[in-house]
C-alpha atoms as a PDB file:
ATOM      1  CA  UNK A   1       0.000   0.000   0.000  1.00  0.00           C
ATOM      2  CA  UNK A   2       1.260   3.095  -1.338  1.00  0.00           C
ATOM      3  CA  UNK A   3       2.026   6.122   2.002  1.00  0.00           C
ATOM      4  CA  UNK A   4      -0.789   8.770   2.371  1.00  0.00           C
ATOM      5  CA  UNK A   5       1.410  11.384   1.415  1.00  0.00           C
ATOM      6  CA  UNK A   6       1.843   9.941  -2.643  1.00  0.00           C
ATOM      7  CA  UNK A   7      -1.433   8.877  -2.549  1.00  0.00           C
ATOM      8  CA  UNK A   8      -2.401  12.579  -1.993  1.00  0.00           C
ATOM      9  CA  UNK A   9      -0.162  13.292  -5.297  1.00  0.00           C
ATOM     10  CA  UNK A  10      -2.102  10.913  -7.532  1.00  0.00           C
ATOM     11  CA  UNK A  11      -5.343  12.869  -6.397  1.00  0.00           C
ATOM     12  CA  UNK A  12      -6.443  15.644  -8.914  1.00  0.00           C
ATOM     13  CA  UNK A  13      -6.801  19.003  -6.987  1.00  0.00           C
ATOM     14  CA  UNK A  14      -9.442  22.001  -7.518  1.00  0.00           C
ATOM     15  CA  UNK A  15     -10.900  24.547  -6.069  1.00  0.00           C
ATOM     16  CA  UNK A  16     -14.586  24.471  -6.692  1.00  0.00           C
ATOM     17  CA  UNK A  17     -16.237  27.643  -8.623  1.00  0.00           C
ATOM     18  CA  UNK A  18     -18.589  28.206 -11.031  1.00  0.00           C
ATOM     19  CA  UNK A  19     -16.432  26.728 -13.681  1.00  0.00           C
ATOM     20  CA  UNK A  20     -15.999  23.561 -12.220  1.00  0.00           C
ATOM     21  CA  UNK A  21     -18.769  22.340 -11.455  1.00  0.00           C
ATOM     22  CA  UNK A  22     -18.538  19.258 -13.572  1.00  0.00           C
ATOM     23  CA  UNK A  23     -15.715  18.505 -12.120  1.00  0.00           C
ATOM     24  CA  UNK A  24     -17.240  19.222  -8.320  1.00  0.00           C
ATOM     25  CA  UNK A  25     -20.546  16.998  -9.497  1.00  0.00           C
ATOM     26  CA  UNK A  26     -17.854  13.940 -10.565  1.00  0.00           C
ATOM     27  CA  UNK A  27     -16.004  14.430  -6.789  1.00  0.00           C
ATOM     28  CA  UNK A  28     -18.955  14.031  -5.001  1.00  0.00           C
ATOM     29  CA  UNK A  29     -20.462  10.799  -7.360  1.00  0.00           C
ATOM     30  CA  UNK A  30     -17.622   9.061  -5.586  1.00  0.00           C
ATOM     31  CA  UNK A  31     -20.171   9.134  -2.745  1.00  0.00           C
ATOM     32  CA  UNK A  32     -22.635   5.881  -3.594  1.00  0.00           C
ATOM     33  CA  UNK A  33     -26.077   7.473  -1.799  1.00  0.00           C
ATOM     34  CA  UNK A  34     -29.250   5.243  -1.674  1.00  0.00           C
ATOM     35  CA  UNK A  35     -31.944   6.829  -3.742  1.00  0.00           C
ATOM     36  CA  UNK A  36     -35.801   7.674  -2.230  1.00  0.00           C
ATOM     37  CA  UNK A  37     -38.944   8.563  -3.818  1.00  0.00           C
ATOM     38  CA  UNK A  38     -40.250  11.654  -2.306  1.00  0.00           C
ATOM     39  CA  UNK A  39     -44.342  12.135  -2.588  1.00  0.00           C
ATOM     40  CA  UNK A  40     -46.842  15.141  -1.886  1.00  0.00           C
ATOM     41  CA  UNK A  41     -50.613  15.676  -2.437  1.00  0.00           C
ATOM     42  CA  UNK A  42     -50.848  18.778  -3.749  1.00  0.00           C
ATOM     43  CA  UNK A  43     -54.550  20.757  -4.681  1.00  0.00           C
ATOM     44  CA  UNK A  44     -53.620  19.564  -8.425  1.00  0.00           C
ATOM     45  CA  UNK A  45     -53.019  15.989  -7.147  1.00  0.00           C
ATOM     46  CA  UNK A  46     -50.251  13.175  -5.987  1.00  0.00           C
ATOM     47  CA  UNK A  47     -46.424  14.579  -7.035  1.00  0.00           C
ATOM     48  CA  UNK A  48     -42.900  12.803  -6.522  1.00  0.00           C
ATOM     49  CA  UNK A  49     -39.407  13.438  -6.882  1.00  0.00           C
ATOM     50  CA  UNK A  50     -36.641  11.064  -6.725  1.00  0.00           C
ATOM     51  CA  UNK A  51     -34.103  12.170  -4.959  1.00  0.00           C
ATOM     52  CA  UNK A  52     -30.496  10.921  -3.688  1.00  0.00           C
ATOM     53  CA  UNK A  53     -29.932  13.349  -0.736  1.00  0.00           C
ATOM     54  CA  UNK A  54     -32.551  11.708   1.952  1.00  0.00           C
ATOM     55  CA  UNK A  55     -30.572  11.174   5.538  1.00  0.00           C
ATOM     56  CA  UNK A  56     -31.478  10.879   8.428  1.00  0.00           C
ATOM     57  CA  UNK A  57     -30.915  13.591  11.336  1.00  0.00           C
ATOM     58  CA  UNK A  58     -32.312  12.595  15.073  1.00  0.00           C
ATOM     59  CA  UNK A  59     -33.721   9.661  16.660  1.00  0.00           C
ATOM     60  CA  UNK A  60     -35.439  12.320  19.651  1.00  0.00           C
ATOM     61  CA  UNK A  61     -36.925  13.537  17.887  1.00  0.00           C
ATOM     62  CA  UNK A  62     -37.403  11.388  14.739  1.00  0.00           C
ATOM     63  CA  UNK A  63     -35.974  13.753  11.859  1.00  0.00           C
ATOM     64  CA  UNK A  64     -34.800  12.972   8.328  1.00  0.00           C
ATOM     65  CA  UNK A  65     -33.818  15.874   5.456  1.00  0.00           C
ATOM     66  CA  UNK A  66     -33.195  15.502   1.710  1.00  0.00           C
ATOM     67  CA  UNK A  67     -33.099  18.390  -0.469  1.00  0.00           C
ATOM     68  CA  UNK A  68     -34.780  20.034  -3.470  1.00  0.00           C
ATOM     69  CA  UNK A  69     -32.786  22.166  -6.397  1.00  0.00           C
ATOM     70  CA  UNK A  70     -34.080  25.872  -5.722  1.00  0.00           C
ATOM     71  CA  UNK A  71     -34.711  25.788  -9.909  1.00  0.00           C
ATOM     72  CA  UNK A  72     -36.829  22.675  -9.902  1.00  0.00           C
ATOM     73  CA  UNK A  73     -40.470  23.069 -11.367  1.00  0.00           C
ATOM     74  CA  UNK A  74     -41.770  20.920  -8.044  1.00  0.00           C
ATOM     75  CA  UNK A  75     -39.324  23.110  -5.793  1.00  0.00           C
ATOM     76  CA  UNK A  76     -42.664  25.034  -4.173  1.00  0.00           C
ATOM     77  CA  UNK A  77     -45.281  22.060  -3.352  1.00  0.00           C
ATOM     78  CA  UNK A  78     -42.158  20.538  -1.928  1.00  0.00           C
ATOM     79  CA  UNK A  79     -40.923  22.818   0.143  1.00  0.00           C
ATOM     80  CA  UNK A  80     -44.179  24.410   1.362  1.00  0.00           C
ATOM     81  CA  UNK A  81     -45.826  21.085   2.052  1.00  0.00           C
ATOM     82  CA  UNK A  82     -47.279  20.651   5.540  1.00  0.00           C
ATOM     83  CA  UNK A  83     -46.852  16.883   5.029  1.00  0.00           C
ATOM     84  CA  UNK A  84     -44.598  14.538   2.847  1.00  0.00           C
ATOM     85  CA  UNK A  85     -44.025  10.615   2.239  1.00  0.00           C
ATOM     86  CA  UNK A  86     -40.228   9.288   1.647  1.00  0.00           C
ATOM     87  CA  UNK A  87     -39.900   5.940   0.211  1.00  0.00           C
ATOM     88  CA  UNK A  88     -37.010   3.734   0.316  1.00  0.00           C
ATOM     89  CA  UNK A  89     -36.411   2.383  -3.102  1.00  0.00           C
ATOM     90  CA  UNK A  90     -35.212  -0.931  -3.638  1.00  0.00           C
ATOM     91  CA  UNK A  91     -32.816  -2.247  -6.347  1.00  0.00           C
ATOM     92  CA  UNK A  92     -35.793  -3.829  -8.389  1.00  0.00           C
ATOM     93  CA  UNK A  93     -37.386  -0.090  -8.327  1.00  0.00           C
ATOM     94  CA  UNK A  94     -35.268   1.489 -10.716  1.00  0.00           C
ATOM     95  CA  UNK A  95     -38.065   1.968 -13.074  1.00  0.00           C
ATOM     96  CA  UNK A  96     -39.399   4.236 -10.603  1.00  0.00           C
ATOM     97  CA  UNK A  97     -36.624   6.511  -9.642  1.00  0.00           C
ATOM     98  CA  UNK A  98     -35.871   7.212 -13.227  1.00  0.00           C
ATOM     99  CA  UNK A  99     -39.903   7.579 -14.233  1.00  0.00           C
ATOM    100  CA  UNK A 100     -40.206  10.422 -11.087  1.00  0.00           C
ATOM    101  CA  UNK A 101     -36.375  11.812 -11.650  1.00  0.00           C
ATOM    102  CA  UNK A 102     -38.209  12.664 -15.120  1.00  0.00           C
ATOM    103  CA  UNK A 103     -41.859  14.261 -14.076  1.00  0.00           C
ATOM    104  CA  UNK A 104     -43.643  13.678 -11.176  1.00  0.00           C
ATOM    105  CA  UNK A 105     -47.287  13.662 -11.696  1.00  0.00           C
ATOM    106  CA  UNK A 106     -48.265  10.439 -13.573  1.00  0.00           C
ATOM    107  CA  UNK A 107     -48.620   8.207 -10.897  1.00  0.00           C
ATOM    108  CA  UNK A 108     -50.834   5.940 -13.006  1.00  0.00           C
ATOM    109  CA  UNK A 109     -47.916   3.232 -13.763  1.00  0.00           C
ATOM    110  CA  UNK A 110     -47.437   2.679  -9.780  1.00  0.00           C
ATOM    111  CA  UNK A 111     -49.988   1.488  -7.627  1.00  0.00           C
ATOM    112  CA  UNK A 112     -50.352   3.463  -4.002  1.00  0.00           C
ATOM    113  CA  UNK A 113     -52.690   4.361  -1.529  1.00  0.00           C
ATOM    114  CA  UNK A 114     -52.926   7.722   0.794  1.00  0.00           C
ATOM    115  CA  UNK A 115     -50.785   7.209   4.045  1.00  0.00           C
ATOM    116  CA  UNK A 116     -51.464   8.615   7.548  1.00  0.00           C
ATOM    117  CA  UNK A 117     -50.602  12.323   6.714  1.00  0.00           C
ATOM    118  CA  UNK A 118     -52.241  11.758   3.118  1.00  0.00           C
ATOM    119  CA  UNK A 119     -49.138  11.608   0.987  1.00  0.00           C
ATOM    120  CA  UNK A 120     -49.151   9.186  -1.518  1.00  0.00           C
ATOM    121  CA  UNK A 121     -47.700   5.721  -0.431  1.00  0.00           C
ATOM    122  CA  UNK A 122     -46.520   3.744  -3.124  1.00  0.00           C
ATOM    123  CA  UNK A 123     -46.372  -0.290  -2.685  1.00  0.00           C
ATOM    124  CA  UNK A 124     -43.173  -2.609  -2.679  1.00  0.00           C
ATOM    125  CA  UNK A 125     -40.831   0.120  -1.132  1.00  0.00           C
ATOM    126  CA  UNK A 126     -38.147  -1.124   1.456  1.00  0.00           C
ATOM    127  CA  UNK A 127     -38.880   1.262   3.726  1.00  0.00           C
ATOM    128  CA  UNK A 128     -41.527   4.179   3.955  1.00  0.00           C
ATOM    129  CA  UNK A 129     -41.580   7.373   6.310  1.00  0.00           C
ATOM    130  CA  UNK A 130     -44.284   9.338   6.653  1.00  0.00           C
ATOM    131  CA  UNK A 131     -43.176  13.038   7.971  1.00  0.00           C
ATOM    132  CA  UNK A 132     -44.756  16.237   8.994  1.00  0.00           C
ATOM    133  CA  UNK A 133     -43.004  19.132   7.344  1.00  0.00           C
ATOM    134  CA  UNK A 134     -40.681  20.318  10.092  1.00  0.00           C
ATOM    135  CA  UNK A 135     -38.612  23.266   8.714  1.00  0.00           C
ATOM    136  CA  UNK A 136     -36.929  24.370   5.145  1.00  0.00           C
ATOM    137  CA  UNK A 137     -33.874  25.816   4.703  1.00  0.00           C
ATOM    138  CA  UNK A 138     -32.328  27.646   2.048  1.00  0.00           C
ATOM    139  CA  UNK A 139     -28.557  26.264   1.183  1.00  0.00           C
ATOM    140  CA  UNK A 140     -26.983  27.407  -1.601  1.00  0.00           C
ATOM    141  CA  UNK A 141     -28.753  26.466  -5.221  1.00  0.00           C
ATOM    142  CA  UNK A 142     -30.565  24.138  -2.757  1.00  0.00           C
ATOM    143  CA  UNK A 143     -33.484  24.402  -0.148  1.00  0.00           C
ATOM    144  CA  UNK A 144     -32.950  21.399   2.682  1.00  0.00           C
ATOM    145  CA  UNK A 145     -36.228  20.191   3.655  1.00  0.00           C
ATOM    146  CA  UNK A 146     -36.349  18.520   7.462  1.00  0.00           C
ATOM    147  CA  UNK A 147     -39.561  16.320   8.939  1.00  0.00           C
ATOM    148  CA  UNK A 148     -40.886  15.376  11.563  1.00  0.00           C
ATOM    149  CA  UNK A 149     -41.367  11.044  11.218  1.00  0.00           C
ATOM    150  CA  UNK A 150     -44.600  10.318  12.349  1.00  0.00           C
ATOM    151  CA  UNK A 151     -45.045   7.148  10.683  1.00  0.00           C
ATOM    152  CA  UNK A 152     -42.962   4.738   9.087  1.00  0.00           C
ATOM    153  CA  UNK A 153     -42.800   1.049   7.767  1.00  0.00           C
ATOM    154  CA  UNK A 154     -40.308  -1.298   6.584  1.00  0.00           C
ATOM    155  CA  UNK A 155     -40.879  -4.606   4.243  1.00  0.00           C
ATOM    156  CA  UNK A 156     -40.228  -7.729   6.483  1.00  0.00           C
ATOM    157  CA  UNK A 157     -38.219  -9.422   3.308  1.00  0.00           C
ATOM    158  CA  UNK A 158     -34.449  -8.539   3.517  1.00  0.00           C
ATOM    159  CA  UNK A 159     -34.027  -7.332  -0.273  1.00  0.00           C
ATOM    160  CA  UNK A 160     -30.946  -4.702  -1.827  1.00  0.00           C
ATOM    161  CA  UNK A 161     -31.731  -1.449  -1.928  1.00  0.00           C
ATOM    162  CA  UNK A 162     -31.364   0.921  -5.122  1.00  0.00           C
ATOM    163  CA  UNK A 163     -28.091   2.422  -5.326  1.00  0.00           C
ATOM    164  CA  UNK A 164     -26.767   6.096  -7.097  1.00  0.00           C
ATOM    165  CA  UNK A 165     -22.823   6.646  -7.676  1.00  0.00           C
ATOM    166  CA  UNK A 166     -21.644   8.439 -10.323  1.00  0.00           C
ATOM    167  CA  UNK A 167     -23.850   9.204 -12.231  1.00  0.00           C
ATOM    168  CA  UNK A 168     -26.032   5.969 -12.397  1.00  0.00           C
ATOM    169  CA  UNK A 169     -28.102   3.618 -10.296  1.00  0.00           C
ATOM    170  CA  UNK A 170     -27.085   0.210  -9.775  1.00  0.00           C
ATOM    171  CA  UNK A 171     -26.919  -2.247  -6.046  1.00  0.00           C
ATOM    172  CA  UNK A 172     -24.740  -3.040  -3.409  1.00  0.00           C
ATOM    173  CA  UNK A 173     -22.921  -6.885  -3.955  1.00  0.00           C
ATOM    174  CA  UNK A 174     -22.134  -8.059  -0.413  1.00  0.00           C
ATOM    175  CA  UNK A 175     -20.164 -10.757  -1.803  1.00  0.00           C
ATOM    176  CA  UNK A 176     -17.769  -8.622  -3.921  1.00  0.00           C
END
């Protein structure tokens, strides 16, 4: 094993600006993130996002974030909704991050049901948490959106969950 310090040399320096930001978006894809399905009801109906950036925050009390481009069309009914769903994709569910990464307002392919706060629950997920909209912050080109768990499930099968590093989806292989 090579020492730290020419290990450091191989390593491509930058300092991040407006005019790297491809090169910024490729550093940070070396970060594998699971991927969720964010849902709403809005007065125009059921909306979703896919997003990578769901974590969670505190156990007491129960708070996750993920965040929302400040430029996105469904920016607004995310960030001013008083309730939200976040689904845990799993590795057969690809179909569905990439069909909500797209639009969000055809639901019709995916079966789901309204949850406890009324957000729309879709079926299969590995995990589901249904949150009350605790606060929104703006960050950058970003606004980070916190809640409030008040609800959550998790599918009793042990299955791999649906994977996003650079630049694509794909799953975790224990046995690698």
């Amino acid at each position: 094993m090579a020492p730290l310090g020419e290990m450091e040399n191989e390593m491509q320096s930058f300092v991040p600006d407006p005019t790297r930001t491809t090169d910024l978006r490729r550093a940070l894809g070396q970060f594998g993130t699971g991927v969720a399905l964010i849902t709403v009801q809005t007065a125009n109906g059921p909306l979703g996002m896919t997003a990578n950036s769901f974590s969670s925050v505190s156990l007491d009390p129960p708070l996750v974030l993920w965040s929302v481009a400040s430029t996105s069309k469904r920016h607004d009914a995310f960030a001013q909704a008083p309730a939200f769903c976040i689904h845990v994709l799993s590795a057969q569910q690809m179909d569905v991050a990439q069909h909500f990464a797209a639009q969000g307002h055809d639901f019709a392919p995916y079966p789901f049901d309204a949850g406890p706060n009324g957000a729309p629950t879709l079926h299969g997920c590995l995990a589901t948490f249904h949150c009350d909209g605790y606060a929104v912050h703006a960050a950058g080109d970003h606004s980070i959106i916190l809640g409030q768990i008040t609800s959550a499930a998790i599918q009793p099968e042990e299955n791999d969950g649906l994977l996003f590093k650079r630049g694509r989806f794909g799953r975790f292989s224990p046995d690698a």
